[in-house]
Each structure stands twice: as structure tokens, then as C-alpha cells.
Protein backbone atom coordinates (compact mmCIF):
# COMPACT_ATOMS: atom_id res chain seq x y z
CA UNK A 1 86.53 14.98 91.43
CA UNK A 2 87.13 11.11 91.43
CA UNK A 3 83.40 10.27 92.28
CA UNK A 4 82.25 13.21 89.96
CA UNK A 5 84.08 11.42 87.11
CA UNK A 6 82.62 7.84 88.12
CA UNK A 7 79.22 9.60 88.36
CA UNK A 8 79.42 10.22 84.78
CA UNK A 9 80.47 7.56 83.06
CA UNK A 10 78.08 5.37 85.05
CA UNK A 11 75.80 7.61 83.40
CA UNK A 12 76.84 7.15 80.22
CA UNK A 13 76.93 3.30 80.54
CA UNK A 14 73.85 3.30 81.87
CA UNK A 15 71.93 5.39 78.90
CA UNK A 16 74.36 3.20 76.27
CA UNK A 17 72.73 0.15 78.09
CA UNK A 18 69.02 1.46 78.01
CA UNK A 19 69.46 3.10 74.52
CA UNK A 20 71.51 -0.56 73.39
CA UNK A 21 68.22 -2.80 74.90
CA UNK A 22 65.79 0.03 73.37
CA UNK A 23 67.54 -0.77 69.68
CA UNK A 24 67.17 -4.56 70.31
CA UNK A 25 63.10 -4.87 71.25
CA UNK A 26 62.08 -1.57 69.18
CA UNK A 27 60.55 -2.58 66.08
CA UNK A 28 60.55 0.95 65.25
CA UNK A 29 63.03 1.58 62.22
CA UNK A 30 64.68 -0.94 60.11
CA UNK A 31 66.31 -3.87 61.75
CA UNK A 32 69.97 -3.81 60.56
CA UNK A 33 70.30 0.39 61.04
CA UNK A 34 68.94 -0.18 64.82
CA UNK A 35 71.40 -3.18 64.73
CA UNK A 36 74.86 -1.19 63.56
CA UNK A 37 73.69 1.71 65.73
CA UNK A 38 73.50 -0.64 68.88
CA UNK A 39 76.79 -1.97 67.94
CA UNK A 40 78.21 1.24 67.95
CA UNK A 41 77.02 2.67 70.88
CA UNK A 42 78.56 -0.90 73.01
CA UNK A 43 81.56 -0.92 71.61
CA UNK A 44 81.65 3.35 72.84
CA UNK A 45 80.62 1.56 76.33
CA UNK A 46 83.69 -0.26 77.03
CA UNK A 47 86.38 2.45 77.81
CA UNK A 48 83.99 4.29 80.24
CA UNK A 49 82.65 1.16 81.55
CA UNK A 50 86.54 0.22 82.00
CA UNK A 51 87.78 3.40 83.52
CA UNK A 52 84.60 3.21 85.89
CA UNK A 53 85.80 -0.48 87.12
CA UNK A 54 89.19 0.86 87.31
CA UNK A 55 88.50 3.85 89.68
CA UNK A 56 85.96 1.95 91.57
CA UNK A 57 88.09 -1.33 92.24
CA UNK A 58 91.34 0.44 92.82
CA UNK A 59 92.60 -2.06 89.97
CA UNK A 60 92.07 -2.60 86.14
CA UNK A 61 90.08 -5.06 84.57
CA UNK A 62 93.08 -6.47 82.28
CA UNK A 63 91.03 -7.95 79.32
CA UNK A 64 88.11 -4.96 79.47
CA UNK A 65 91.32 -2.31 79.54
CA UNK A 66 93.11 -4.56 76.53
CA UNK A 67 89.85 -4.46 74.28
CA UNK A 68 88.88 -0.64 75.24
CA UNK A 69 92.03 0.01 73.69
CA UNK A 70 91.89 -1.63 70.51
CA UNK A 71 88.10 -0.19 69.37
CA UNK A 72 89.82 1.31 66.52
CA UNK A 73 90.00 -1.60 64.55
CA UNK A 74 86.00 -1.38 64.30
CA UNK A 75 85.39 1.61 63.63
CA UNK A 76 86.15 1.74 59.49
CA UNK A 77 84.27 -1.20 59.20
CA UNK A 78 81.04 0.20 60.80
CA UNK A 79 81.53 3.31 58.74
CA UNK A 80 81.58 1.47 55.58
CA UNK A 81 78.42 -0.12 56.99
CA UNK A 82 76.84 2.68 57.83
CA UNK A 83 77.48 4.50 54.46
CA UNK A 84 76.09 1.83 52.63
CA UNK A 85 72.95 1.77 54.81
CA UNK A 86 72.31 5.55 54.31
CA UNK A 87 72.75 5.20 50.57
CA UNK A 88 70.58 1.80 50.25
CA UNK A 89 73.25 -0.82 49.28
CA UNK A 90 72.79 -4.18 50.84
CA UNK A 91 75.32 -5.28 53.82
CA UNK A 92 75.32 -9.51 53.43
CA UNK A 93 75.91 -11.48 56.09
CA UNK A 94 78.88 -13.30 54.90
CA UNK A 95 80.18 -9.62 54.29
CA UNK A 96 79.31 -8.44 57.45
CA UNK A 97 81.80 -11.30 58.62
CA UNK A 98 84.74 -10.62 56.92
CA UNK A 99 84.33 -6.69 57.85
CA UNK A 100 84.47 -7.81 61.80
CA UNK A 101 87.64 -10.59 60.97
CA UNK A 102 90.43 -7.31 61.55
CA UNK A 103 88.83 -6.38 65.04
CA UNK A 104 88.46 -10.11 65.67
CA UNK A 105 91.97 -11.20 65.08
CA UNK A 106 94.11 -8.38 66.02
CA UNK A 107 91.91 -5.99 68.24
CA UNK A 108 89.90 -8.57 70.16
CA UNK A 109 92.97 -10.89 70.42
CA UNK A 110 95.57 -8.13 71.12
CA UNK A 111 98.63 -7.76 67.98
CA UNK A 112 100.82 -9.43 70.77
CA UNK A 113 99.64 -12.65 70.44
CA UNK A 114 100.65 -12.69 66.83
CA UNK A 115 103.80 -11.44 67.66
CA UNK A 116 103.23 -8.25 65.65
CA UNK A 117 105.69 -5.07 67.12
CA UNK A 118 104.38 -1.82 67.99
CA UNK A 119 105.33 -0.53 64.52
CA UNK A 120 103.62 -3.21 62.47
CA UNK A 121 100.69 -3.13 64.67
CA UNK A 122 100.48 1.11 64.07
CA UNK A 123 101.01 0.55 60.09
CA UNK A 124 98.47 -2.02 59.67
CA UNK A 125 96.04 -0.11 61.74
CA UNK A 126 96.23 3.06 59.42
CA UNK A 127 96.42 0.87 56.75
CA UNK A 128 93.34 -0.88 57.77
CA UNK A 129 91.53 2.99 58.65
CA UNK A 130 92.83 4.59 55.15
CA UNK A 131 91.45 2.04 53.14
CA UNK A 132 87.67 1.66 54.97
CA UNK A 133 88.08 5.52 55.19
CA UNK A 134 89.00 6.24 51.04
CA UNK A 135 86.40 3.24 49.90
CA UNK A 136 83.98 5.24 52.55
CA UNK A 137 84.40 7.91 51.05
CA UNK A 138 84.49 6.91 47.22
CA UNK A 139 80.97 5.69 48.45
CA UNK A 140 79.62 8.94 49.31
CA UNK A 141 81.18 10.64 46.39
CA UNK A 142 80.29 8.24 43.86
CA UNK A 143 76.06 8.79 45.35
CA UNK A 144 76.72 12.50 46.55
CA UNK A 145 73.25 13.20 44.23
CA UNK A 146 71.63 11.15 46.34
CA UNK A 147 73.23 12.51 49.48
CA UNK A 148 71.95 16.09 48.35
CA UNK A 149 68.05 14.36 47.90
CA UNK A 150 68.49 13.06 51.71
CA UNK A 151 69.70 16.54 53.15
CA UNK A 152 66.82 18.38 50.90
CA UNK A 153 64.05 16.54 50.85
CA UNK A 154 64.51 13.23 53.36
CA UNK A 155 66.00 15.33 56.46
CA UNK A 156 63.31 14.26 58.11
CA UNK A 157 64.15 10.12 58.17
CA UNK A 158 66.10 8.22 60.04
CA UNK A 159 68.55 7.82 57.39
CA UNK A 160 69.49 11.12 57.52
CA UNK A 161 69.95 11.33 61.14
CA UNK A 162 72.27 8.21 60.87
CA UNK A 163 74.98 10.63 58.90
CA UNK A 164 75.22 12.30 62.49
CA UNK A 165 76.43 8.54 63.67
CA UNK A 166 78.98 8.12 60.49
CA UNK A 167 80.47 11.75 61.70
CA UNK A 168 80.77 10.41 65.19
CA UNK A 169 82.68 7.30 64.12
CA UNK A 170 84.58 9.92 62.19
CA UNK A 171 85.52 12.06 65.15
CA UNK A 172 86.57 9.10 67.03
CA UNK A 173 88.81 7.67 64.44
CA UNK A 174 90.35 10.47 64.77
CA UNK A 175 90.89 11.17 68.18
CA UNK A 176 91.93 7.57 68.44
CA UNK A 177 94.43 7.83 65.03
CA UNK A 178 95.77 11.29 67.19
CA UNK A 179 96.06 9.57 70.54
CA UNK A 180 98.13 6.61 68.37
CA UNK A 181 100.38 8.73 67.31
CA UNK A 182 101.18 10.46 70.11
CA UNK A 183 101.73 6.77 71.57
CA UNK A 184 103.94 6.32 68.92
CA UNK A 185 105.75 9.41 69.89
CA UNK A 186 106.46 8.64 73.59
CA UNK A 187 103.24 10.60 74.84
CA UNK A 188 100.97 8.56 76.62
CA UNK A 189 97.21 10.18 76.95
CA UNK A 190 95.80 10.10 79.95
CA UNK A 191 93.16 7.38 80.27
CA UNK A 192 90.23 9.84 81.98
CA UNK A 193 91.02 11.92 79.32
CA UNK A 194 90.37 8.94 76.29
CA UNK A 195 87.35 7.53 78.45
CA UNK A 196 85.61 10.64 78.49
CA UNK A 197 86.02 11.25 75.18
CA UNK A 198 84.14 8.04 74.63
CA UNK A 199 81.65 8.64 76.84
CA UNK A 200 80.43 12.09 75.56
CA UNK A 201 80.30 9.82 71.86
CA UNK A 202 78.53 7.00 73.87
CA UNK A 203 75.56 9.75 75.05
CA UNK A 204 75.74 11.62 71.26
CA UNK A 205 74.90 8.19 69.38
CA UNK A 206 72.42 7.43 72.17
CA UNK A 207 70.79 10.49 71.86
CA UNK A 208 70.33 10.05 68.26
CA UNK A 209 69.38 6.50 68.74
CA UNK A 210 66.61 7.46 70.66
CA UNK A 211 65.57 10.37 68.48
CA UNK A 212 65.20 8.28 65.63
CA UNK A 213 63.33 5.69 67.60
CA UNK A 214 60.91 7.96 69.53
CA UNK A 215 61.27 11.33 67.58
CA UNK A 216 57.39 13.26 66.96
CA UNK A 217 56.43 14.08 63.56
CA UNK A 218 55.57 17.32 65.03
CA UNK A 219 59.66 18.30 64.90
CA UNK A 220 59.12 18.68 61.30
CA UNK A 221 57.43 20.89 58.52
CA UNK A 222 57.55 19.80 55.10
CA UNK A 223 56.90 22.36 52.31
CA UNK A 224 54.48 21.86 49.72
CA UNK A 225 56.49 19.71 47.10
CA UNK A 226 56.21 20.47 43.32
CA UNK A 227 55.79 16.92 41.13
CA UNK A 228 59.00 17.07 38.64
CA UNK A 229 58.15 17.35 34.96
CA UNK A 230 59.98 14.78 33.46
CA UNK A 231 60.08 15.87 29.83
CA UNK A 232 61.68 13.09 28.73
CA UNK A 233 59.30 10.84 29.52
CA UNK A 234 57.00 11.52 26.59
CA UNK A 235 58.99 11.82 23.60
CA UNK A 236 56.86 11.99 20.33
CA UNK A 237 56.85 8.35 19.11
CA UNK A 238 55.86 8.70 15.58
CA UNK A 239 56.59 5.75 13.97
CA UNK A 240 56.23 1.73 15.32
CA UNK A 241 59.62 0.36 15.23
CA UNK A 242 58.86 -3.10 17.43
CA UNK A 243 56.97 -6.09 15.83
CA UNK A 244 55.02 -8.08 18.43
CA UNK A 245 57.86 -10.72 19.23
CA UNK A 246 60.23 -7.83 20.26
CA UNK A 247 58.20 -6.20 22.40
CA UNK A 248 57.29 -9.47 23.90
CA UNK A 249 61.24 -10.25 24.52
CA UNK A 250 61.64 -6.64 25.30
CA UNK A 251 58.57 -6.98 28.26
CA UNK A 252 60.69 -9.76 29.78
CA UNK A 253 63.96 -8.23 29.76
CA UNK A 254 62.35 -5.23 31.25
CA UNK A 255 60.97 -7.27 34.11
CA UNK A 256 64.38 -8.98 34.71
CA UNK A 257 66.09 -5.74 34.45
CA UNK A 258 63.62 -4.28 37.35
CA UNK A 259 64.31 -7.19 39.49
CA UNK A 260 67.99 -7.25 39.02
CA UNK A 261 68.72 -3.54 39.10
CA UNK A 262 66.11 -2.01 40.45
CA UNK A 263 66.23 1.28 38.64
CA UNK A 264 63.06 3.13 40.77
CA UNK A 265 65.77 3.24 43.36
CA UNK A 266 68.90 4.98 40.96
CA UNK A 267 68.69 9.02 42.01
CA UNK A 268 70.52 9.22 38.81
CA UNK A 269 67.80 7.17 36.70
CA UNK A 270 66.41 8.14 33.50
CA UNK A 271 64.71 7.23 30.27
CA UNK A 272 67.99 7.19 28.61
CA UNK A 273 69.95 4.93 31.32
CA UNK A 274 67.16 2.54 31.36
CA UNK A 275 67.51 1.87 27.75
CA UNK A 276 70.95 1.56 27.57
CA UNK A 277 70.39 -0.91 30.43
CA UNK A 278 68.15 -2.62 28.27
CA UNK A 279 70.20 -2.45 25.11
CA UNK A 280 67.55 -0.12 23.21
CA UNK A 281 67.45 3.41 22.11
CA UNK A 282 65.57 5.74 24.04
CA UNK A 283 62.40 5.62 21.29
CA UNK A 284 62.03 2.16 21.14
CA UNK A 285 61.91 2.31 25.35
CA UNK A 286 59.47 4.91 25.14
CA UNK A 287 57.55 2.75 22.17
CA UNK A 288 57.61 0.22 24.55
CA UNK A 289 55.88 2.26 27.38
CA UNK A 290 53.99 4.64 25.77
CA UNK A 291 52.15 2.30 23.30
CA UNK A 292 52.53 -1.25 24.21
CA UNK A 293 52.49 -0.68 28.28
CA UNK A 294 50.24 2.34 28.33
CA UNK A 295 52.24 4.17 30.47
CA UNK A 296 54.78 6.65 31.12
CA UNK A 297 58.28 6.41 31.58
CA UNK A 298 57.43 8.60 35.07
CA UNK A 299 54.24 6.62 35.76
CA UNK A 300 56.41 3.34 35.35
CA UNK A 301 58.95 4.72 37.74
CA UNK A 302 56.37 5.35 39.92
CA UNK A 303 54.42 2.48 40.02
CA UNK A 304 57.54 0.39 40.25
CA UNK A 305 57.96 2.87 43.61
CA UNK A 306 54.65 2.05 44.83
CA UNK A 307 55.47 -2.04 44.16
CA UNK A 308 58.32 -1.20 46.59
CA UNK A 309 56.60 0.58 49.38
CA UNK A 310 53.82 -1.99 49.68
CA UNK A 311 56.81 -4.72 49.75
CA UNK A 312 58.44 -2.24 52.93
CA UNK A 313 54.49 -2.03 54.25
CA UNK A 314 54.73 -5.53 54.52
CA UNK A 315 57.59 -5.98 56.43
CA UNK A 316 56.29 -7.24 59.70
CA UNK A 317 59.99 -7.15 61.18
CA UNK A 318 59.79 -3.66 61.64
CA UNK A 319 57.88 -0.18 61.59
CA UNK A 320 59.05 2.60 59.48
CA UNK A 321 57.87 5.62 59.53
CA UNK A 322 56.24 6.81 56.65
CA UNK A 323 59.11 9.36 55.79
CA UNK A 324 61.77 6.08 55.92
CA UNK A 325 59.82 4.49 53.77
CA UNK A 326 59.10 6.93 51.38
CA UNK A 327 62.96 7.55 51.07
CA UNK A 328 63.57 3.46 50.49
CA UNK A 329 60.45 2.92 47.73
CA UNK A 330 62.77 5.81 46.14
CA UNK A 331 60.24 8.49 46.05
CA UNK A 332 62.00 12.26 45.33
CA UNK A 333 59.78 13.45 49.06
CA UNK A 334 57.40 12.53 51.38
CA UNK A 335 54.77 14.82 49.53
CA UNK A 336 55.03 12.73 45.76
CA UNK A 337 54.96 9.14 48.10
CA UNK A 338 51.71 10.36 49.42
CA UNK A 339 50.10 11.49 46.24
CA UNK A 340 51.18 8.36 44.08
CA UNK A 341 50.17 6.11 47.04
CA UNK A 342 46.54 7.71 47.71
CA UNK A 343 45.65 7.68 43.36
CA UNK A 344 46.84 3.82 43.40
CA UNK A 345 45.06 2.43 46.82
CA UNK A 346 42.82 5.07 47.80
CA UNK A 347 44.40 5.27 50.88
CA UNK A 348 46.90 7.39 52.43
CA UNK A 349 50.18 5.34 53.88
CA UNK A 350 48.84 5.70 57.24
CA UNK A 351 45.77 4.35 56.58
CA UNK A 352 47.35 1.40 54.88
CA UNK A 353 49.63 0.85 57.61
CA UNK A 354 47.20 0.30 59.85
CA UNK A 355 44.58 -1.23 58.04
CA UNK A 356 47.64 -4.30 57.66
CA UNK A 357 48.28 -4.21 61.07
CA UNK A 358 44.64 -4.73 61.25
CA UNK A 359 44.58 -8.05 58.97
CA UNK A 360 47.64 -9.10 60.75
CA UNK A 361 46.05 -8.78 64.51
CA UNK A 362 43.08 -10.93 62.89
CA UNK A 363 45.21 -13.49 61.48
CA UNK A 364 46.95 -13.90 64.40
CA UNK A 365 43.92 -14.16 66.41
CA UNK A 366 41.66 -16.61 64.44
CA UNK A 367 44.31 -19.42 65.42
CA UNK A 368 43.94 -18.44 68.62
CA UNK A 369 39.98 -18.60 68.81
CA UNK A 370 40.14 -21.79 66.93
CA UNK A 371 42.77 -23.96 69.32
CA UNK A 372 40.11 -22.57 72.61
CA UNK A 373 37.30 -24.11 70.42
């Protein structure tokens, strides 16, 4: 039984390990998502990886055992990342810092050396969880429109397959917030009992690392998607409210406003919101568009879409697949990205993709030719 347990989570380190290296070389997927998923996925690693040691050298590994322990501390801070990454919001660095100080200081360290009891060191810990936990999940309330968009018409990106990594951090805060207070009751779990329940997280998150990394396009079958009629897009404008310096000043803000707020990427966007972001009614914004842009409130949406995607086509950091990027430019499916895309550049994605990867080979190349010459 002892070497059957030892068999399996030396399996389960051993796919974290593979699956963790896999996230750091890949260039397939965005960079900080294969980042927080590799963290993830080590920080599962050490209680197995810990037990293993234990049963196989007779003895514990006192700092591995003291840190296995103490994972908890993490694990509302990577939700909170993790949310904000499925719903598009920027994690900072400097952010990203302050997130990790709780795990530093009192998990990493151990709440002994600060001389903290057991009962402090319980009540800040749920403290800590309820407060990542409720701003977690004011996130996803606060963008549940855009949640509803993923599941309908993005289940097919990696995005959406990273909600299957926020519910595992979910299930084991709370095994950990039940084994805590059992601790806190006088029952001690058994530590095969915590390690495997790590280890069967450890392989879940792997799996899905690996799916999103490797995963065939053939899995999935889109419909045929209808183009929304936005009928508010092309009010009647009637009369010519804006003199020339206006619309000028107006053209500017516009610009600044696109920059700043990025409203191509707002679920929740429309011709009425963007003009009371620009301080206008919703005729002179359409005056503005209609007559002195010649476009469309949905063509400008969409263009401003198609800005984005060739931005995220640049990106030579990293390879997205066509459905994550047609989710980030803020398109409403995979099926209007590829339309807009091929009437602007006369390509499909694909073929633009590659047709950059192309240039890029050259330009790396004619260096190359030139320093043998």
C-alpha cells in the first residue's frame, strides 16, 4: 500500500514537473496565464512531493513539511489573479508583489516566528481567504455578462478553460479552510489523506495545462454565428449640431478616450456609454461618426477590434490561438473576428499569422547572412 501511495505521488510530481517546464518554454498561450497556471500547479507539488520524501526517507523534510502546510495563504491571491486574467484586467507587477507579501511573511516564514498563536494565525488566515474570496467574487459578479459571452461563444479559448483552474483553487481552499478547522477542533487529518488530495489537484491543473497548450481545433464545432444588428448605431441624424472646432476637440478626446478606456473591450459597451464617456449626447456621438468619421458606431467598434488583434498578432512573446485572440481584440465569436479581419486585410487570421512569422524568420535571417558576408 506504502509503495502504491509513493508510486503515485511520484507520478503526480513528475507530470506537475513536465507540465510546470512545458508552461515555461511554450510560447503557446499568453505569457502571464501559462505563468499563474505554472505557479499553481508547484505550489500543488509540494505536499505530495513532501509526503513522498517522508515515506521514502523514513523522516520528514522539516522546512518542505512547514511550507506544504501553509499553501493556503496563496491560494486567494492566485484566484484574484486568475479572475482578473479570465475577465481581461491587467495584473501589474508591483501588484503582483504585494498579493505574494501574506504567503511570504506568514506562510513561507511560518506565524511562529512572529510570535502569532494558533488562534491569531487561524483568524487572519480566514480573514485573509474571505476577503480575496468576496473581492473574487464581486469580480465575477460585477463582469458576469461577460462571463456568459465566454461560456457561449469563447468556450473554445483558453480563457475559458482557465475557470476550471479558479474552481480548483476553489476546492482546495476549501478542503484546506475544512482541514483548519478541524485542526482547530483537536482533529488532526491524516497527512496521506491531505497529500493526496493535492495530488489529484496537481494532475487536474496539469491536465488542463496541457490541454490548453496542445489541445486540436478539431475538439471543437462552432455554429454559424449571426452578426448582431446594432440598431443603435445609426440613429437618424437630421440636423448638424457640431461646428468644425468641436468636432476637431471631440476627434481628440475620442482618441484619448480609446486609449485610456478602451471601450472595444467593455461587453457592456454601447453608443450611449461611449458618449457619456465622452461628455456628449448620443446624437452628437453619432454626428460625429456617421458624418464627420464616415463610419458606424459598430464599424468603429470594430475597427478599433481589428487595431487590437493586429497589436495581439504582433506579439512575438507568444502564440495565441486564433480563438484567444479573438476573445482579447473583444470580438462577440470567433465567426465575426474572422469576417471583420478577412474585409479589412484580405486575409484570414491564419494567413496573417503566418505570413508575420514569415517577415519575422526573414528579419531575423538577413542579419545573419550579412555578419557570414
Amino acid at each position: 500500500m506504502i509503495e502504491l501511495a509513493k508510486a503515485g505521488y511520484l507520478f503526480a510530481f513528475s507530470l506537475g514537473c513536465w507540465t510546470s517546464l512545458n508552461l515555461l518554454l511554450s510560447r503557446r498561450g499568453e505569457r502571464r496565464v501559462r505563468m499563474s497556471m505554472m505557479v499553481f500547479i508547484v505550489l500543488l507539488l509540494l505536499p505530495p512531493l513532501s509526503t513522498y520524501l517522508t515515506l521514502a526517507l523514513g523522516k520528514p523534510v522539516l522546512w518542505l513539511l512547514g511550507l506544504s502546510r501553509q499553501l493556503t495563504w496563496a491560494y486567494g491571491p492566485l484566484m484574484v489573479i486568475h479572475v482578473r486574467q479570465v475577465l481581461l484586467k491587467e495584473n501589474r507587477t508591483p501588484i503582483l508583489a504585494l498579493h505574494a507579501l501574506p504567503f511570504v511573511l506568514f506562510g513561507a516564514l511560518g506565524m511562529s516566528a512572529w510570535g502569532i498563536g494558533q488562534a491569531a494565525t487561524f483568524g487572519l488566515l480566514f480573514l485573509q481567504l474571505s476577503g480575496y474570496l468576496g473581492y473574487a467574487a464581486w469580480l465575477l459578479l460585477h463582469d458576469r455578462r461577460r462571463l456568459r459571452l465566454l461560456s457561449r461563444e469563447h468556450a473554445h479559448t483558453s480563457y475559458f478553460w482557465l475557470l476550471y483552474c479558479i474552481a480548483a483553487l476553489l476546492l482546495a481552499t476549501l478542503v484546506d479552510i475544512t482541514i483548519y478547522i478541524g485542526i482547530y477542533r483537536g482533529t488532526f487529518p491524516s497527512a496521506l489523506f491531505t497529500s493526496a488530495v493535492a495530488s489529484m489537484l496537481a494532475v487536474f491543473v496539469s491536465a488542463i495545462a496541457l490541454f490548453v497548450l496542445y489541445r486540436p481545433d478539431a475538439f471543437f464545432h462552432e455554429a454559424p454565428a449571426q452578426e448582431p444588428q446594432d440598431t443603435a448605431a445609426k440613429p437618424a441624424v437630421r440636423v448638424i449640431e457640431l461646428s468644425p472646432a468641436i468636432v476637431s476637440e471631440l476627434d481628440q478626446q475620442l482618441r484619448a478616450l480609446v486609449q485610456s478606456h478602451k471601450p472595444h473591450l467593455d461587453v457592456d459597451i454601447s453608443l450611449g456609454k461611449l458618449a457619456s464617456l465622452l461628455g456628449v449626447t448620443s446624437h452628437q456621438l453619432s454626428e460625429l461618426l456617421n458624418i464627420h468619421m464616415s463610419t458606424s458606431f459598430y464599424d468603429f467598434l470594430n475597427d478599433l477590434r481589428y487595431q487590437e488583434s493586429l497589436a495581439v498578432l504582433a506579439d512575438q512573446h507568444s502564440e495565441l490561438t486564433i480563438a484567444d485572440i479573438a476573445y482579447r481584440s473583444g470580438f462577440n465569436n470567433r465567426n465575426s473576428f474572422y469576417k471583420v479581419f478577412k474585409d479589412k486585410s484580405g486575409l484570414t487570421p491564419s494567413q496573417y499569422k503566418k505570413s508575420v512569422r514569415c517577415t519575422v524568420m526573414v528579419g531575423q535571417s538577413a542579419p545573419d547572412r550579412a555578419g557570414r558576408g
